[in-house]
Protein backbone atom coordinates (compact mmCIF):
# COMPACT_ATOMS: atom_id res chain seq x y z
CA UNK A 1 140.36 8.72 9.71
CA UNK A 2 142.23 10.11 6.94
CA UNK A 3 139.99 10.30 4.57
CA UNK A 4 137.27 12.26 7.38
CA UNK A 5 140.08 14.81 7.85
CA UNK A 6 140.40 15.38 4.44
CA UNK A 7 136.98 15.80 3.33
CA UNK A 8 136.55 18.49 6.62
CA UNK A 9 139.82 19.81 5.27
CA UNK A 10 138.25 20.65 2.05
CA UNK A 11 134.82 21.88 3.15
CA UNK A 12 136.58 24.24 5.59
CA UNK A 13 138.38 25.42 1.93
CA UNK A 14 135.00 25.51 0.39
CA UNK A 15 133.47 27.50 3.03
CA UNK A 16 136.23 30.05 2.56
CA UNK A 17 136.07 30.52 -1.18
CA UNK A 18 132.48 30.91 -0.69
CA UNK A 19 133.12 33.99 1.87
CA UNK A 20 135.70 35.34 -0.64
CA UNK A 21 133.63 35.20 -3.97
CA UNK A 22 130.59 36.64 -2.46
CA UNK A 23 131.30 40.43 -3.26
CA UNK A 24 129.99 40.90 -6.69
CA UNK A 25 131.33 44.18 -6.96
CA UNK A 26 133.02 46.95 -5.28
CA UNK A 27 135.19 49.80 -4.90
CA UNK A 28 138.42 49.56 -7.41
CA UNK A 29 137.40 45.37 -8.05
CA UNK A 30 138.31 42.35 -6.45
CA UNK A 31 141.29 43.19 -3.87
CA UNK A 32 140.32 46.86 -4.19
CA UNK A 33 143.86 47.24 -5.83
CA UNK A 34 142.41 48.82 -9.24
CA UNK A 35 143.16 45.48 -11.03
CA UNK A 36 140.21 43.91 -12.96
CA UNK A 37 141.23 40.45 -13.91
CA UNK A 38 139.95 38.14 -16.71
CA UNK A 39 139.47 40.91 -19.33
CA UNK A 40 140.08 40.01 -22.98
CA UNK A 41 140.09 44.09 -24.16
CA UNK A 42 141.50 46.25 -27.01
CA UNK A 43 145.06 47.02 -26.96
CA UNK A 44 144.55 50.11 -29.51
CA UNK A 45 141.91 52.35 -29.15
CA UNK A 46 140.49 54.21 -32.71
CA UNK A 47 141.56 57.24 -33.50
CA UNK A 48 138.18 59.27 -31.64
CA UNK A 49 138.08 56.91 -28.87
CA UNK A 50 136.47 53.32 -28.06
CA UNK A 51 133.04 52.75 -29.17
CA UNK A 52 130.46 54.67 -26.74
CA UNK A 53 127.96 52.08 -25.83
CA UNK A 54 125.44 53.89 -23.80
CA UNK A 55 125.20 57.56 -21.75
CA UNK A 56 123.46 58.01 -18.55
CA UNK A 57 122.16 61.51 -17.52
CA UNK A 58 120.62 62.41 -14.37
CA UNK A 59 122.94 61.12 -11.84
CA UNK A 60 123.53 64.36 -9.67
CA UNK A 61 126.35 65.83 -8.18
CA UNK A 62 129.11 62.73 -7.01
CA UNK A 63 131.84 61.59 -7.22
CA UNK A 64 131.62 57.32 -6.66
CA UNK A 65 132.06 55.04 -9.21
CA UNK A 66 129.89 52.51 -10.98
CA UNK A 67 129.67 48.95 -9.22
CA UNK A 68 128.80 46.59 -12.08
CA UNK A 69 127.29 43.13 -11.50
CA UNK A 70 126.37 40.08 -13.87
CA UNK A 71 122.88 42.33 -14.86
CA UNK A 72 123.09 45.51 -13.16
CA UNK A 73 124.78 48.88 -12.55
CA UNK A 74 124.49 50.90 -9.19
CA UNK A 75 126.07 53.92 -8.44
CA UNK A 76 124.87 57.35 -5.70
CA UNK A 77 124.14 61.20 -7.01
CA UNK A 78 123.11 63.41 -5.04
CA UNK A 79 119.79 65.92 -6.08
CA UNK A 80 118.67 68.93 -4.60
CA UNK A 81 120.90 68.12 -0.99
CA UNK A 82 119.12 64.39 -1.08
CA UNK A 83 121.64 61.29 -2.17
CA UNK A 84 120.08 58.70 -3.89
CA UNK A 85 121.03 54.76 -5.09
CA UNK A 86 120.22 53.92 -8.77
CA UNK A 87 120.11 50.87 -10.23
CA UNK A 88 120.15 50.27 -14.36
CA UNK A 89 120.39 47.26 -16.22
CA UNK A 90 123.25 46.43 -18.41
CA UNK A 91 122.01 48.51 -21.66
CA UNK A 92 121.81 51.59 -19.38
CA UNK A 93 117.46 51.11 -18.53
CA UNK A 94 116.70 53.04 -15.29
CA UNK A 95 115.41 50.73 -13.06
CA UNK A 96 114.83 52.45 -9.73
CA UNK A 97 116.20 55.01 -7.48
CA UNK A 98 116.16 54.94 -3.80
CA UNK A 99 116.56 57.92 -1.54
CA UNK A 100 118.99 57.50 1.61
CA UNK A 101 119.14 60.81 2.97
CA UNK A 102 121.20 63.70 3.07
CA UNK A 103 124.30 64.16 1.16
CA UNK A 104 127.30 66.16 1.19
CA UNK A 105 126.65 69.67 0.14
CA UNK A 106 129.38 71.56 1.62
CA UNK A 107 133.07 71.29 -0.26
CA UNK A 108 132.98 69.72 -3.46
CA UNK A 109 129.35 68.32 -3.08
CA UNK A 110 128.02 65.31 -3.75
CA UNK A 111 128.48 61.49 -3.22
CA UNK A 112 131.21 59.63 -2.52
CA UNK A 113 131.29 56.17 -1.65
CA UNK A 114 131.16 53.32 -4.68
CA UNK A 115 128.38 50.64 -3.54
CA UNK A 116 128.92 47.51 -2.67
CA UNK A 117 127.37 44.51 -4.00
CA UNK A 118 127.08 41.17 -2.26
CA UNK A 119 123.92 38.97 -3.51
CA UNK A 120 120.67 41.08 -3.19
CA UNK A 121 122.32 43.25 -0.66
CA UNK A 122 123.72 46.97 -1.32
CA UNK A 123 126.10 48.82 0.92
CA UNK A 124 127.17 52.18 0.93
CA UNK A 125 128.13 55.19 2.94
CA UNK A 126 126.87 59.14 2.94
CA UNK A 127 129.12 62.04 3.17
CA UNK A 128 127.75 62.22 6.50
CA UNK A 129 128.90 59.08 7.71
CA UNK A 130 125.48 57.05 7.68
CA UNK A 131 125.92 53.15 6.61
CA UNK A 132 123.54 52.01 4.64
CA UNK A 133 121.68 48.55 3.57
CA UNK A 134 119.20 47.96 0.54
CA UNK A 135 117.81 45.28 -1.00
CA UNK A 136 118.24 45.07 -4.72
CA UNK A 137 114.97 46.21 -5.31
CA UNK A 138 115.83 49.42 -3.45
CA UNK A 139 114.12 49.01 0.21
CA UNK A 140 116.07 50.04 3.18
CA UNK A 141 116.79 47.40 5.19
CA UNK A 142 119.02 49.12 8.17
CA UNK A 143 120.79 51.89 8.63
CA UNK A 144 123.18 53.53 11.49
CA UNK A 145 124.61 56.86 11.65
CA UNK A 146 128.44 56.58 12.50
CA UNK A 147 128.65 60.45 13.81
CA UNK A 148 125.73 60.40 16.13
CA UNK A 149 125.41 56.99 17.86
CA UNK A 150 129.74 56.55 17.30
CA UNK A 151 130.87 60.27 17.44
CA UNK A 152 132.59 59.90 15.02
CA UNK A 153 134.05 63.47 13.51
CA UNK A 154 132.65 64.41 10.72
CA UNK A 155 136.16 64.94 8.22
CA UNK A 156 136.24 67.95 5.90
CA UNK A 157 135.56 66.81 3.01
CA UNK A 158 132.75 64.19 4.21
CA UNK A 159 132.94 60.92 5.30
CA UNK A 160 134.33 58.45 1.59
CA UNK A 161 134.68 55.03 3.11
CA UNK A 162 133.12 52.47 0.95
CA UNK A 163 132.09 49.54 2.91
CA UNK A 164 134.12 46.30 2.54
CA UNK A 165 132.21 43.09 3.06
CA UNK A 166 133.39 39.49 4.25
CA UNK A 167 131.16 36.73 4.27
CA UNK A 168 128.65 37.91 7.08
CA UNK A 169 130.24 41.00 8.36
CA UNK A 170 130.39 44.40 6.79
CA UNK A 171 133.55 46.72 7.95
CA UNK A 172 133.74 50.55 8.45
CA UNK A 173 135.80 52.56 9.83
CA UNK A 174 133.94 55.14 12.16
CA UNK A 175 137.48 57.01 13.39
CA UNK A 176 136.33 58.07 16.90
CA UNK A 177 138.05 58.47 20.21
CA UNK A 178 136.86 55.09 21.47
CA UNK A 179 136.05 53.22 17.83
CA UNK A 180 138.60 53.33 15.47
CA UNK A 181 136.83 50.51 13.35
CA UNK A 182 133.99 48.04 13.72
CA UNK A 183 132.63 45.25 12.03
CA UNK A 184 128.48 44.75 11.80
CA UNK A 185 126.08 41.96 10.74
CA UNK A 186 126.12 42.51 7.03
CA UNK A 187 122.06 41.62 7.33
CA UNK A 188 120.87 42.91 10.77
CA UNK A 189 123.72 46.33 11.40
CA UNK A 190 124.02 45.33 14.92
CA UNK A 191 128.09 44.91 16.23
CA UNK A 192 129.99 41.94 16.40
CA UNK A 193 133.52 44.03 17.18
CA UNK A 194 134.51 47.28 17.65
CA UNK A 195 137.99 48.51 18.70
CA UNK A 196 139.61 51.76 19.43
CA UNK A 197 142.46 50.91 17.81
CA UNK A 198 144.88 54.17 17.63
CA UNK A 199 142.08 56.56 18.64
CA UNK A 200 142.83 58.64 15.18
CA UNK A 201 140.15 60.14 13.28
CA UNK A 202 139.52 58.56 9.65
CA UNK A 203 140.94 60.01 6.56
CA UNK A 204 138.56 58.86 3.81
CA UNK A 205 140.23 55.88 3.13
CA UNK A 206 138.36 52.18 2.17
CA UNK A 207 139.96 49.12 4.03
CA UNK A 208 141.02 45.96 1.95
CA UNK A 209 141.14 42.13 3.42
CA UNK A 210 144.37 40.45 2.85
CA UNK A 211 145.73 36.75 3.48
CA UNK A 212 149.36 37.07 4.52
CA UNK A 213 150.69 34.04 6.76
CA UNK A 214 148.23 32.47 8.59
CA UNK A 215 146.25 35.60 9.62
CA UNK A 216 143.72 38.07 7.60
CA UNK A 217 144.54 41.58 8.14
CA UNK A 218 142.27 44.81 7.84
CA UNK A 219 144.26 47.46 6.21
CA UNK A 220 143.57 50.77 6.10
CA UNK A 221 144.84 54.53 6.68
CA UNK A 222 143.85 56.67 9.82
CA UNK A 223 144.41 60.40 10.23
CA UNK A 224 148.17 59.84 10.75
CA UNK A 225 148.81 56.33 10.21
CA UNK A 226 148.88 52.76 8.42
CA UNK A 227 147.17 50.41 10.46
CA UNK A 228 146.69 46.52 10.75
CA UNK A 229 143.68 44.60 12.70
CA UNK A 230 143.13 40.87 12.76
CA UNK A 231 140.12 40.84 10.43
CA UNK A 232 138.61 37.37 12.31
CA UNK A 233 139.75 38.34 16.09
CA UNK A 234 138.69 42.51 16.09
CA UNK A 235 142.33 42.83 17.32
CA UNK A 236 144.21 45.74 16.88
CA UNK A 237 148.08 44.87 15.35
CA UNK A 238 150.14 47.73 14.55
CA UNK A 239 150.19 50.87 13.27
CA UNK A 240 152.79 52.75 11.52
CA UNK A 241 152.65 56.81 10.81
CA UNK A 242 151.75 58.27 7.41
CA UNK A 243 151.75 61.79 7.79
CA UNK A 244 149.97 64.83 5.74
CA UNK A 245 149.56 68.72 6.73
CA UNK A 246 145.69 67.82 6.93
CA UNK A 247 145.22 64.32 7.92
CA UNK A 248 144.44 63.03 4.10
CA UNK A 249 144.52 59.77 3.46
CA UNK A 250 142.12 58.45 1.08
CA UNK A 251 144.31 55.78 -0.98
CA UNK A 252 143.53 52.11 0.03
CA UNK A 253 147.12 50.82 1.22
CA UNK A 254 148.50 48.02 -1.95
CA UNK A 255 149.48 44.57 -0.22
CA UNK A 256 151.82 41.92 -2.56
CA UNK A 257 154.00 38.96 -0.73
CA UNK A 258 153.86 40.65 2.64
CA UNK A 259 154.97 44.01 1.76
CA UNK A 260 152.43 46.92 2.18
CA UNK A 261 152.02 50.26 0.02
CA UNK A 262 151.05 53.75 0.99
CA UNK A 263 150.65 56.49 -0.89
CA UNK A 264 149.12 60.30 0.06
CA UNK A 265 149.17 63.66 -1.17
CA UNK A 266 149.61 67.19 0.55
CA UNK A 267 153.61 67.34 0.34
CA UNK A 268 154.44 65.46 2.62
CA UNK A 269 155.22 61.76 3.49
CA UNK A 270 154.28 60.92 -0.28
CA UNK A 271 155.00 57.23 -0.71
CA UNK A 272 156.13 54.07 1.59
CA UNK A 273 156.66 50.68 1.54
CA UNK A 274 156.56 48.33 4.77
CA UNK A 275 157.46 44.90 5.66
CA UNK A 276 155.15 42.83 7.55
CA UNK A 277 156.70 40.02 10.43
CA UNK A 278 155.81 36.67 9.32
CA UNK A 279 152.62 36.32 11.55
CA UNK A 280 151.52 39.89 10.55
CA UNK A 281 151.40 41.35 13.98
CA UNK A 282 153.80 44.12 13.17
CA UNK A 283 155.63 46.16 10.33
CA UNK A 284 158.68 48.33 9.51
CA UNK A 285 159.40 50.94 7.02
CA UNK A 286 161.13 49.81 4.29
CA UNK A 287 161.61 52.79 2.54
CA UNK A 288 160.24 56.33 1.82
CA UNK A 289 159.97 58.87 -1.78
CA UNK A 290 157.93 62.03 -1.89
CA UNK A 291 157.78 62.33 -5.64
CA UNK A 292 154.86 59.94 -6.16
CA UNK A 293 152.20 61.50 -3.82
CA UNK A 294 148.70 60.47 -5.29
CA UNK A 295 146.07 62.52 -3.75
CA UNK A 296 143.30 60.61 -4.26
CA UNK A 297 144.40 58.19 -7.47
CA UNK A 298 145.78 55.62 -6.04
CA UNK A 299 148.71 53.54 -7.12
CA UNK A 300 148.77 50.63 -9.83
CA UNK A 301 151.47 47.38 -8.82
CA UNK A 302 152.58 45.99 -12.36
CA UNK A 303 156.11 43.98 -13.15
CA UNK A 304 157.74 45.12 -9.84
CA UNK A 305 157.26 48.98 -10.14
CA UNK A 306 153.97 51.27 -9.07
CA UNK A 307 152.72 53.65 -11.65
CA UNK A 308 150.85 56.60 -10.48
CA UNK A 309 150.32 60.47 -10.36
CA UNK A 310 151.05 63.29 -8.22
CA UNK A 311 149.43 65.99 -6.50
CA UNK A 312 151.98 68.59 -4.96
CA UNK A 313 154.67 66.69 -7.42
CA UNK A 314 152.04 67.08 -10.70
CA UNK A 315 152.59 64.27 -13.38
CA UNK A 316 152.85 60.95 -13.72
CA UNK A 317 155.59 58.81 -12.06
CA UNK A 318 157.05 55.41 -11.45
CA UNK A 319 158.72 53.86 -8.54
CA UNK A 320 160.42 50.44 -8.32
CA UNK A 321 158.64 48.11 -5.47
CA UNK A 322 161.56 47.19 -3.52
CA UNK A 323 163.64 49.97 -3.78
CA UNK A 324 161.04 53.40 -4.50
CA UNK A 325 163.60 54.36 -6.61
CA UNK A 326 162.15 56.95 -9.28
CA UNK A 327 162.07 55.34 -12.86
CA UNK A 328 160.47 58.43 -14.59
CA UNK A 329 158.42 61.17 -14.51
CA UNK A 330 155.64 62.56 -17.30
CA UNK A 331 153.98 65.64 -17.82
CA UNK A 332 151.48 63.83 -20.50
CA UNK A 333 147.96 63.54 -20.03
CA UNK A 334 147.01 65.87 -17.70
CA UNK A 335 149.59 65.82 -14.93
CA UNK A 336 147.44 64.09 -11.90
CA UNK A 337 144.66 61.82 -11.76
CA UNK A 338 143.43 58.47 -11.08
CA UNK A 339 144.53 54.99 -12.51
CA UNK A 340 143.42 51.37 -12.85
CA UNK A 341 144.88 48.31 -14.37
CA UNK A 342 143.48 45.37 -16.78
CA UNK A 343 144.23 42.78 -19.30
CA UNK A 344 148.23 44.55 -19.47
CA UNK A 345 147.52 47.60 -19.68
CA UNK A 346 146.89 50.95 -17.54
CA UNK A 347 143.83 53.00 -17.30
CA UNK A 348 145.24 56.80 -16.53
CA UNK A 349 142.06 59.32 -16.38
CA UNK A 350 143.47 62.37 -15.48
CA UNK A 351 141.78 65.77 -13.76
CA UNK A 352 140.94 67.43 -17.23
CA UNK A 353 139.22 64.61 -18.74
CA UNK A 354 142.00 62.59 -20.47
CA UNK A 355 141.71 58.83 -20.62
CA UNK A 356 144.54 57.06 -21.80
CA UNK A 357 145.42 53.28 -22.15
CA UNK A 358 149.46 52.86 -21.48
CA UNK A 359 151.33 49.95 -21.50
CA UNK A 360 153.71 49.73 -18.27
CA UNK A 361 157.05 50.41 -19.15
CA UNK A 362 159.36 51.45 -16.55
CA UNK A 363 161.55 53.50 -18.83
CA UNK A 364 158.49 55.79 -20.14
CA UNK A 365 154.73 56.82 -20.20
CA UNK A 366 153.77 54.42 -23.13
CA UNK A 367 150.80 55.98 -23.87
CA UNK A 368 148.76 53.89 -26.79
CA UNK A 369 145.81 56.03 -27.11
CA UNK A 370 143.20 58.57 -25.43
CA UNK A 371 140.61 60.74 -25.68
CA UNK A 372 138.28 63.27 -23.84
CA UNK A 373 135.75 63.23 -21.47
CA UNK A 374 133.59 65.99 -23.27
CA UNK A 375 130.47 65.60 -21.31
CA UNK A 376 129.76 66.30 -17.15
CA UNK A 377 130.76 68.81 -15.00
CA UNK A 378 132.87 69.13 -11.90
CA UNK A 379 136.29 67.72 -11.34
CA UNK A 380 137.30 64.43 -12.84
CA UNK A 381 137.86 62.51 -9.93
CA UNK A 382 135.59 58.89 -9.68
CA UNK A 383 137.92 56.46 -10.90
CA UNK A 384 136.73 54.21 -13.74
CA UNK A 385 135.32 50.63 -13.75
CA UNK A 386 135.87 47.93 -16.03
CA UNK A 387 133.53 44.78 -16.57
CA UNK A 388 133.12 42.15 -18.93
CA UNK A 389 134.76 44.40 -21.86
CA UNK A 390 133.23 47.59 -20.94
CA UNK A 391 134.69 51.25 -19.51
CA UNK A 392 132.52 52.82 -17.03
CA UNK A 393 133.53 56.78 -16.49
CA UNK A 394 131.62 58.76 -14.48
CA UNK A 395 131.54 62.60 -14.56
CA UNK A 396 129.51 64.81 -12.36
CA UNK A 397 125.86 64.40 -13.49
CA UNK A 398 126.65 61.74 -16.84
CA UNK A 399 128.02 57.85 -16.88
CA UNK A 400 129.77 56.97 -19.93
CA UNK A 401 130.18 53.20 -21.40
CA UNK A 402 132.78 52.09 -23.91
CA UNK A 403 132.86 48.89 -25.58
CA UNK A 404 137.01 48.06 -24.95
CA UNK A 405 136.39 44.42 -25.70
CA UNK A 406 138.48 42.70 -28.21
């Protein structure tokens, strides 16, 4: 009897790694907490920069990132009002473009969502809050249209959720009266769950899918809010408020041994840390600082301090974890922008085109080396991508590649 309970004990563990490892790539990697693991890469750039591999032109107006697979690269532009999947192999090689429909061509036009990969599927979301599905030879397999069969309301700046998927299910978060968030069949688009949750509109924020206890939790900001659901149940936990002047809140919260980070721009709440209760069903503040408030650049989480820029508070700051306490703040490279984390060492890309590799150091901005973006147009905002040894830097209309390896 034992020995039955054991081996259904460890297929039940089998089945679960399999529903974890099946995104091959997505917005800011694994845990969508800007950290790309396994990297062996360069702690010293040259002088001019790291080698540039390849450049891809012809990518329209956006703003999404690259999603970067074992042989391919996908990323959204948007051409002439039309937004548009493309799909290259690893040396850069168009290999098709698919046309999804309308784009955002109001404010700061163009796309916004970073794809996401699982097997020969594609994900992704328009400014104007239609989910998408597409093979991997770029055929539509379903679509729905959040704002017209949802009523959803349409945000400002255009819907910027990327999807997140879990084995079978793909979530979004729609941010109407009566359906906060919802999760689909990942191969069909028809509803397994929705819930109205706190009834507040969306604020351009993509959800992440953490393990804390015995429950999986849904995180993700709301107009006003932080909020928890029970990613297995569709239940509704908690939410806890997170307040701007214009409802912005498009950084993915940070999770790490059942605390929770928040960070937003627009002068007001700025950053905030929250305790979860052991089974996850509520949280409490913790504690509150204004100085860090990323707009849109998230937040890195390395040796027990957050690194990270402003926007009202320009430059770039760090915060202890437990405390928020301000360790420093820089005026280097650019003042605000967006940052990742790999193999040790921070990714900064700031608004004017700086990339810089910094070692953490609580004391200072360690900056190592940088150099310019020369190429694109538009503001720097997509944040950058690294896989298997390579930078991926997208500007407006161009896609750079650097060989970091070491």
């Amino acid at each position: 009897m034992k020995k039955v309970l054991f081996v259904v004990l460890l297929i039940c563990v089998f089945n679960v790694m399999l529903l974890c490892a099946q995104v091959d790539s997505q917005w800011r990697g694994p845990d969508r907490d800007g950290v790309y693991p396994g990297e062996k890469l360069l702690k010293k750039w040259p002088a001019a920069g790291p080698k540039l591999v390849k450049e891809i032109f012809g990518l329209g107006e956006g703003y999404s990132s690259a999603s970067v697979t074992n042989d391919r690269i996908y990323i959204t532009g948007m051409i002439e009002g039309n937004g548009y999947l493309f799909a290259f192999d690893l040396k850069g090689k168009p290999l098709w473009k698919s046309l999804y429909g309308p784009e955002w061509s109001d404010g700061h036009p163009g796309s916004r969502t970073t794809p996401t990969i699982v097997g020969k599927k594609i994900y992704l979301m328009s400014g104007h809050g239609q989910v998408w599905c597409f093979d991997n030879a770029g055929k539509k397999i379903w679509s729905l249209d959040l704002i017209k069969d949802f009523k959803a309301k349409q945000l400002r700046w255009g819907m910027t959720e990327s999807p997140l998927v879990d084995g079978d299910r793909v979530f979004c978060t729609p941010g109407a009266a009566d359906v906060m968030m919802m999760a689909l069949d990942r191969h069909t688009g028809k509803i397994i769950w929705k819930i109205k949750g706190n009834g507040e509109a969306s604020a351009y924020s993509s959800p992440c899918l953490i393990k804390h206890g015995k429950k999986r939790l849904l995180l993700t900001m709301t107009g006003k809010s932080v909020v928890a659901v029970d990613a297995d149940k569709g239940e509704y936990l908690w939410s806890q408020p997170h307040k701007t002047k214009y409802d912005i809140n498009p950084n993915t919260p940070l999770y790490h041994k059942g605390f929770v980070f928040t960070v937003s721009g627009y002068g007001t709440t700025g950053s905030q840390l929250f305790k979860l209760s052991p089974d996850g069903k509520n949280a409490k503040l913790v504690w509150t600082e204004k100085t860090l408030d990323s707009q849109m650049g998230a937040a890195i989480l390395s040796g027990g301090y957050i690194y990270g820029s402003g926007h009202t508070n320009k430059g770039w700051h760090c915060l202890d974890w437990k405390t928020g306490a301000v360790q420093f703040t820089a005026k280097e490279i650019g003042r605000k922008g967006n940052i990742i984390f790999s193999d040790g060492m921070l990714y900064c890309y700031s608004e004017k085109g700086d990339v810089a590799l910094v070692k953490p150091n609580p004391k200072k901005l360690e900056v190592v080396s940088s150099f310019k973006i020369e190429k694109g147009s538009g503001p720097h905002w997509a944040h950058p991508v690294i896989e298997k040894g390579r930078l991926y830097v997208r500007h407006g209309d161009v896609m750079m590649i650097y060989d970091i390896s070491r």
